[in-house]
Protein backbone atom coordinates (compact mmCIF):
# COMPACT_ATOMS: atom_id res chain seq x y z
CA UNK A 1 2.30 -23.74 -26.78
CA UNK A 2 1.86 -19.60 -27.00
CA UNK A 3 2.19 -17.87 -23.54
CA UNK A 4 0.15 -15.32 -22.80
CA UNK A 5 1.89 -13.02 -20.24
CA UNK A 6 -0.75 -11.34 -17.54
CA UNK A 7 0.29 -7.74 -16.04
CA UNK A 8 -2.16 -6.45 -13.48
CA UNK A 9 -3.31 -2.64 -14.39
CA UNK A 10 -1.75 -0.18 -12.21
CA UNK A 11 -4.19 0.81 -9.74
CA UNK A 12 -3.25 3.31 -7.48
CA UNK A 13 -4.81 3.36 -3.79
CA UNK A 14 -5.12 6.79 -2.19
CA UNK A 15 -6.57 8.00 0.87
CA UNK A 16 -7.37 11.55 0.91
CA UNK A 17 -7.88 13.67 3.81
CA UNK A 18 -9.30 17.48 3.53
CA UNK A 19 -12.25 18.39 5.46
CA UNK A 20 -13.98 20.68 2.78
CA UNK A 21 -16.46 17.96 0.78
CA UNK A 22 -16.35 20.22 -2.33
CA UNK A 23 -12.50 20.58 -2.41
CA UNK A 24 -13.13 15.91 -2.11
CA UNK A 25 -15.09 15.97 -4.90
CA UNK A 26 -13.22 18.45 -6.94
CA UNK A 27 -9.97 16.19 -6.66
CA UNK A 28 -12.14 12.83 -7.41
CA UNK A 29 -12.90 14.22 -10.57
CA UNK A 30 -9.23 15.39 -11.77
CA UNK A 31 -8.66 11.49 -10.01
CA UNK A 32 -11.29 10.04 -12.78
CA UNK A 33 -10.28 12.03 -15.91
CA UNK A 34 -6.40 11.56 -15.18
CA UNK A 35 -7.56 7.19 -14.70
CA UNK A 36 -9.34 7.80 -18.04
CA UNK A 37 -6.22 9.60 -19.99
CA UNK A 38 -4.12 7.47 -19.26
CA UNK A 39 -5.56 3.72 -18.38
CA UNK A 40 -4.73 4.23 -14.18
CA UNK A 41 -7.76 2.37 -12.14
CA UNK A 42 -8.04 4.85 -8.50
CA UNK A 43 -9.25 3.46 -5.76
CA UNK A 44 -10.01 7.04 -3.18
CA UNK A 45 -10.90 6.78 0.38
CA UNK A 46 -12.11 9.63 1.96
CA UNK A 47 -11.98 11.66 5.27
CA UNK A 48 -12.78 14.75 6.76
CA UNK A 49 -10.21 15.25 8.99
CA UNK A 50 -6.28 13.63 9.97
CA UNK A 51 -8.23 11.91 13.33
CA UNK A 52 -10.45 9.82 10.73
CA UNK A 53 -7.68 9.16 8.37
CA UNK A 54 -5.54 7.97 11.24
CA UNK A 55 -8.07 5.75 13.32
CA UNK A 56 -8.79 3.93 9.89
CA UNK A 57 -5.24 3.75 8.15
CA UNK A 58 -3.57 0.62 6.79
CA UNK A 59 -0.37 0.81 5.22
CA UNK A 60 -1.91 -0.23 2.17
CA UNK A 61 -2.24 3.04 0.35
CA UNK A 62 -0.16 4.36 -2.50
CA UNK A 63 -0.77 8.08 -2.17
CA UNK A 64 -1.80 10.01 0.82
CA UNK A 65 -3.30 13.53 0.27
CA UNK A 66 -3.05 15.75 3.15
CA UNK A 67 -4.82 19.21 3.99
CA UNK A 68 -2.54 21.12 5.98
CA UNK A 69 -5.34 22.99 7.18
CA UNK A 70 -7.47 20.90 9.46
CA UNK A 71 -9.51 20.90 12.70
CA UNK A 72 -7.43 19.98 15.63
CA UNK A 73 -4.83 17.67 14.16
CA UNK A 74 -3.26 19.48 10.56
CA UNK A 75 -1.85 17.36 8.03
CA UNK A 76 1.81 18.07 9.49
CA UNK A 77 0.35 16.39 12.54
CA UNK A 78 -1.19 13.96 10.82
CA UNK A 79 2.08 13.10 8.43
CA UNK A 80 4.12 12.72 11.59
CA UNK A 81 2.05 10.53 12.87
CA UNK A 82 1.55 8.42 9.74
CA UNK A 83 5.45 8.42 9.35
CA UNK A 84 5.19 6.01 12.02
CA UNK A 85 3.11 3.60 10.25
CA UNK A 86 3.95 4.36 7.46
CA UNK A 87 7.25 5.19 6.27
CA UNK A 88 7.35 4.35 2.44
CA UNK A 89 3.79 6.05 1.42
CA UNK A 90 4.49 8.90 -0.95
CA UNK A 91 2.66 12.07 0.60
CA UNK A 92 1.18 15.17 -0.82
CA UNK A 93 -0.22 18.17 1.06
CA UNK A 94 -2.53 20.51 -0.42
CA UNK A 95 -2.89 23.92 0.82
CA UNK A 96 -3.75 27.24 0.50
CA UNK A 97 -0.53 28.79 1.80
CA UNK A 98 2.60 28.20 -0.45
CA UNK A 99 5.08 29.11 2.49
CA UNK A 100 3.94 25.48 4.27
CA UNK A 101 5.97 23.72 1.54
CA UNK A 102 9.25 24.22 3.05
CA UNK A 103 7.85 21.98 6.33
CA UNK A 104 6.84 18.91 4.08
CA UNK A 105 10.74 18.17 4.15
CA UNK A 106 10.43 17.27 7.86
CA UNK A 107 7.92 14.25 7.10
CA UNK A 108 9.26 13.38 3.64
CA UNK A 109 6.52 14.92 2.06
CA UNK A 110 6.72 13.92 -2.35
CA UNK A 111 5.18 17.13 -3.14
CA UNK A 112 2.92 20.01 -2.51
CA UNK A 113 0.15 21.77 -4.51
CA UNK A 114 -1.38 24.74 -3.95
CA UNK A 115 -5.81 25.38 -3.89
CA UNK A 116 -7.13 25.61 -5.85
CA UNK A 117 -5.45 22.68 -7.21
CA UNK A 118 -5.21 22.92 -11.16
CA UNK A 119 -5.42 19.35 -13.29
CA UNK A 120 -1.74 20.03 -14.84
CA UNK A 121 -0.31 20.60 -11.43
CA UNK A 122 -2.12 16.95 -10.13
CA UNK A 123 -0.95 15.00 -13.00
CA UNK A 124 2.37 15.81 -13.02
CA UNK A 125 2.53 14.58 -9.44
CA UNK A 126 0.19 11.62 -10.46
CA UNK A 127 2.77 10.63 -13.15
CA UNK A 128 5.47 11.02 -10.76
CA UNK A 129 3.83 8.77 -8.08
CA UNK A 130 2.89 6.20 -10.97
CA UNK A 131 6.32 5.58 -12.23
CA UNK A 132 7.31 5.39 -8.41
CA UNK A 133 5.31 2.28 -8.29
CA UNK A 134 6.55 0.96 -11.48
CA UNK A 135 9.72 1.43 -10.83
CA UNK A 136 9.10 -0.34 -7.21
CA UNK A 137 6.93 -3.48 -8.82
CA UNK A 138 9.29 -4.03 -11.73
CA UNK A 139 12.23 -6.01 -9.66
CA UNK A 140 9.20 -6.30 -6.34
CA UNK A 141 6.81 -9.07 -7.73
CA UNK A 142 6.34 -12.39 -7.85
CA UNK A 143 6.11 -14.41 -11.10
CA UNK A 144 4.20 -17.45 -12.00
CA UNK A 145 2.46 -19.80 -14.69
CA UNK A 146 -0.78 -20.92 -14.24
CA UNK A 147 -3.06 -22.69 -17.01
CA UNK A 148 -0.42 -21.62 -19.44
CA UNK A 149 -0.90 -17.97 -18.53
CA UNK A 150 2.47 -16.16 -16.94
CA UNK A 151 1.09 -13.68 -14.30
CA UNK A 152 3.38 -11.13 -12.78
CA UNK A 153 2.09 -9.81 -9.15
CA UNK A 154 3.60 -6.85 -7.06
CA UNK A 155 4.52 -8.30 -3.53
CA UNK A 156 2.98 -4.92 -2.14
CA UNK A 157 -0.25 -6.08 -3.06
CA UNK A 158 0.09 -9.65 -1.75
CA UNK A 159 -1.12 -9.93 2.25
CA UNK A 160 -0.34 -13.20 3.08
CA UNK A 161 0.70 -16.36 0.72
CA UNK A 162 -0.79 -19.76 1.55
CA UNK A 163 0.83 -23.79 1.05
CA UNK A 164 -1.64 -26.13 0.38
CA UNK A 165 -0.50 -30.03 -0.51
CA UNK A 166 1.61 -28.81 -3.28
CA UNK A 167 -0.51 -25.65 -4.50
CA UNK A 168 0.86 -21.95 -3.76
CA UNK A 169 -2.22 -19.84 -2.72
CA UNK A 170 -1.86 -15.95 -3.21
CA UNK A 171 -4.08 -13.74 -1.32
CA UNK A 172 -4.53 -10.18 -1.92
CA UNK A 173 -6.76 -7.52 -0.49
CA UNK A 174 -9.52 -8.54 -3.53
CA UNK A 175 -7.57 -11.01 -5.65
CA UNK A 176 -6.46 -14.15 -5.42
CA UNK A 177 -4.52 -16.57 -7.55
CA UNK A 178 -3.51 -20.28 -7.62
CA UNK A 179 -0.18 -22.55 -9.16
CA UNK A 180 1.77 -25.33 -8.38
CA UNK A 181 4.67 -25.12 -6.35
CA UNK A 182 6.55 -25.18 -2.91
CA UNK A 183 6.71 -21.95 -0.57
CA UNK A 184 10.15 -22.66 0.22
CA UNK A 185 11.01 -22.31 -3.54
CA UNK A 186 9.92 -18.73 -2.83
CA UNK A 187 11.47 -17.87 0.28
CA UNK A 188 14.92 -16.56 -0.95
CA UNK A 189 12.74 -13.62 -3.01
CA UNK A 190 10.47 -13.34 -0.06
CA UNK A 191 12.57 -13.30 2.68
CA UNK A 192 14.47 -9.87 1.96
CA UNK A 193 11.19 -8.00 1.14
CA UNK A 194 9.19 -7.69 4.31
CA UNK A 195 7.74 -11.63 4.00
CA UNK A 196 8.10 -13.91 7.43
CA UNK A 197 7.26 -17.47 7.73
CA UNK A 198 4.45 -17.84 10.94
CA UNK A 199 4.51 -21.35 10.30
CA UNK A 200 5.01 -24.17 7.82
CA UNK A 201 1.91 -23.11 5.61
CA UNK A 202 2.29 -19.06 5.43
CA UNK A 203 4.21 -16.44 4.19
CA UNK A 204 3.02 -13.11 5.75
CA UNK A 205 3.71 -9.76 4.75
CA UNK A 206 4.71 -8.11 7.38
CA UNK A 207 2.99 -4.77 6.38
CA UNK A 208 0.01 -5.82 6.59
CA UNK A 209 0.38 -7.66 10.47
CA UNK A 210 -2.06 -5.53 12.63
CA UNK A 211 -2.04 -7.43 16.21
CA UNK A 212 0.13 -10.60 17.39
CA UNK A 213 -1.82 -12.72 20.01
CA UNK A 214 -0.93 -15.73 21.49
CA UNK A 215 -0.93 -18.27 18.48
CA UNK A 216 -1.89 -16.17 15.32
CA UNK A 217 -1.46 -12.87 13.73
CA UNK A 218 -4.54 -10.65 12.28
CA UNK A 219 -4.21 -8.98 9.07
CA UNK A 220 -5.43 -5.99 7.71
CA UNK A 221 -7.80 -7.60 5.80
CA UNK A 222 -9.27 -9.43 8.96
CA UNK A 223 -7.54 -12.74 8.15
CA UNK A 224 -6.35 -14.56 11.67
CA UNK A 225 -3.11 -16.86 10.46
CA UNK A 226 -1.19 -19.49 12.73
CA UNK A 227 1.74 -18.40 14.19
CA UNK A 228 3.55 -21.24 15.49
CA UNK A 229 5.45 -21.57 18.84
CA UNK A 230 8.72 -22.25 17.93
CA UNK A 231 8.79 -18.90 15.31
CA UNK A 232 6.75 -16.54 17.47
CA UNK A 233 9.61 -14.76 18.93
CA UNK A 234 11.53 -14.39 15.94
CA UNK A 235 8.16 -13.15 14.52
CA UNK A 236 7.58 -10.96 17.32
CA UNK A 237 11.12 -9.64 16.45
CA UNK A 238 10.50 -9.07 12.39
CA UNK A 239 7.02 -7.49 13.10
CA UNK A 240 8.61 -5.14 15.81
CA UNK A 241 11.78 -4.11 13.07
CA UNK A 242 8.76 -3.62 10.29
CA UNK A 243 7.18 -1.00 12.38
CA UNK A 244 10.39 0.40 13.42
């Protein structure tokens, strides 16, 4: 029987925070034609100022573009603070003065660009970022066959992952997918990658834990999961070194 091997597109998540709507919609547009060139799906979320971006922010995002000039808290601020939350998320401040670059080392900033921003200078970060992610999801995934079909899924993108009977249950932020199997059979690629076992039944990525209560753990896509007793202090322990 023929294989057929499933990759999921890239799609690249980026928040973008500047808090002049035309400079927004200028870098949408470079965003669309650069997804159209060269097959990319973007998903942008917007905000008008590092306060919004901050209040809202999951550590789900690929790329984070950052005014440095903003209102009360400028995207230095802002990157400092995200840092926190944040520490992998490639960065790149946009600004009108070229002497800010040389500050962008002290939040491990990817890149800068200059306004007005010109499409060459964007896609060359763009391709940069891209093969970032690549290079990340290439050995960071998790393989499977399902109906004959061999789908290959980043772990960055997977939020929590679910044992039912003897089915494997993957759950994204929008996708979800199904095959036969035993969680412990993943645990030893799970285990080293930010995953943690709240009970018997779920593998969580630790990324994406936003509050520990009493017995269960909310994600960041509103999901409450079952913590159990006897691991909540050693989850306690793995959410606290995942923020840390």
């Amino acid at each position: 029987m023929t294989r057929r091997i499933f990759m999921e597109a890239t799609h690249i998540v980026v928040a973008m925070a500047d808090d002049e709507p035309q400079v927004r919609v200028q870098m949408k547009d470079m965003l669309q034609r650069y997804g159209a060139e060269q097959q990319v799906e973007f998903t942008v979320h917007e905000f008008s100022s590092g306060e919004e971006l901050l209040k809202s922010y999951r550590p789900d995002y690929d790329l984070v573009m950052l005014d440095v000039e903003m209102g009360a808290r400028d995207g230095f601020e802002t990157a400092k603070a995200l840092r926190n939350i944040d520490p992998a998320v490639d960065l790149l401040f946009v600004t009108n003065m070229a002497q800010y670059a040389i500050r962008g080392y002290e939040v491990d900033a990817t890149s800068y660009l200059v306004k007005p921003v010109s499409y060459y200078a964007l896609s060359r970060e763009l391709g940069r970022c891209i093969t970032r992610k690549r290079q990340r999801e290439a050995t960071d995934a998790l393989s499977f066959s399902s109906n004959g079909v061999v789908s290959r899924v980043p772990l960055s993108s997977i939020v929590y992952i679910e044992s039912v009977r003897h089915k494997i249950i993957v759950h994204g932020f929008d996708t979800r997918y199904e095959f036969n199997g035993a969680l412990k059979s993943l645990l030893p690629l799970l285990e080293d990658k930010g995953f943690f076992l709240s009970n018997s039944c779920y593998a969580v990525n630790m990324r994406y834990v936003t509050a520990l209560g009493a017995t269960s753990c909310t994600m960041s896509d509103g999901t409450e999961l079952a913590v159990s007793r006897r691991r909540k202090k050693d989850f306690k322990e793995a959410l606290a070194g995942s923020i840390g």
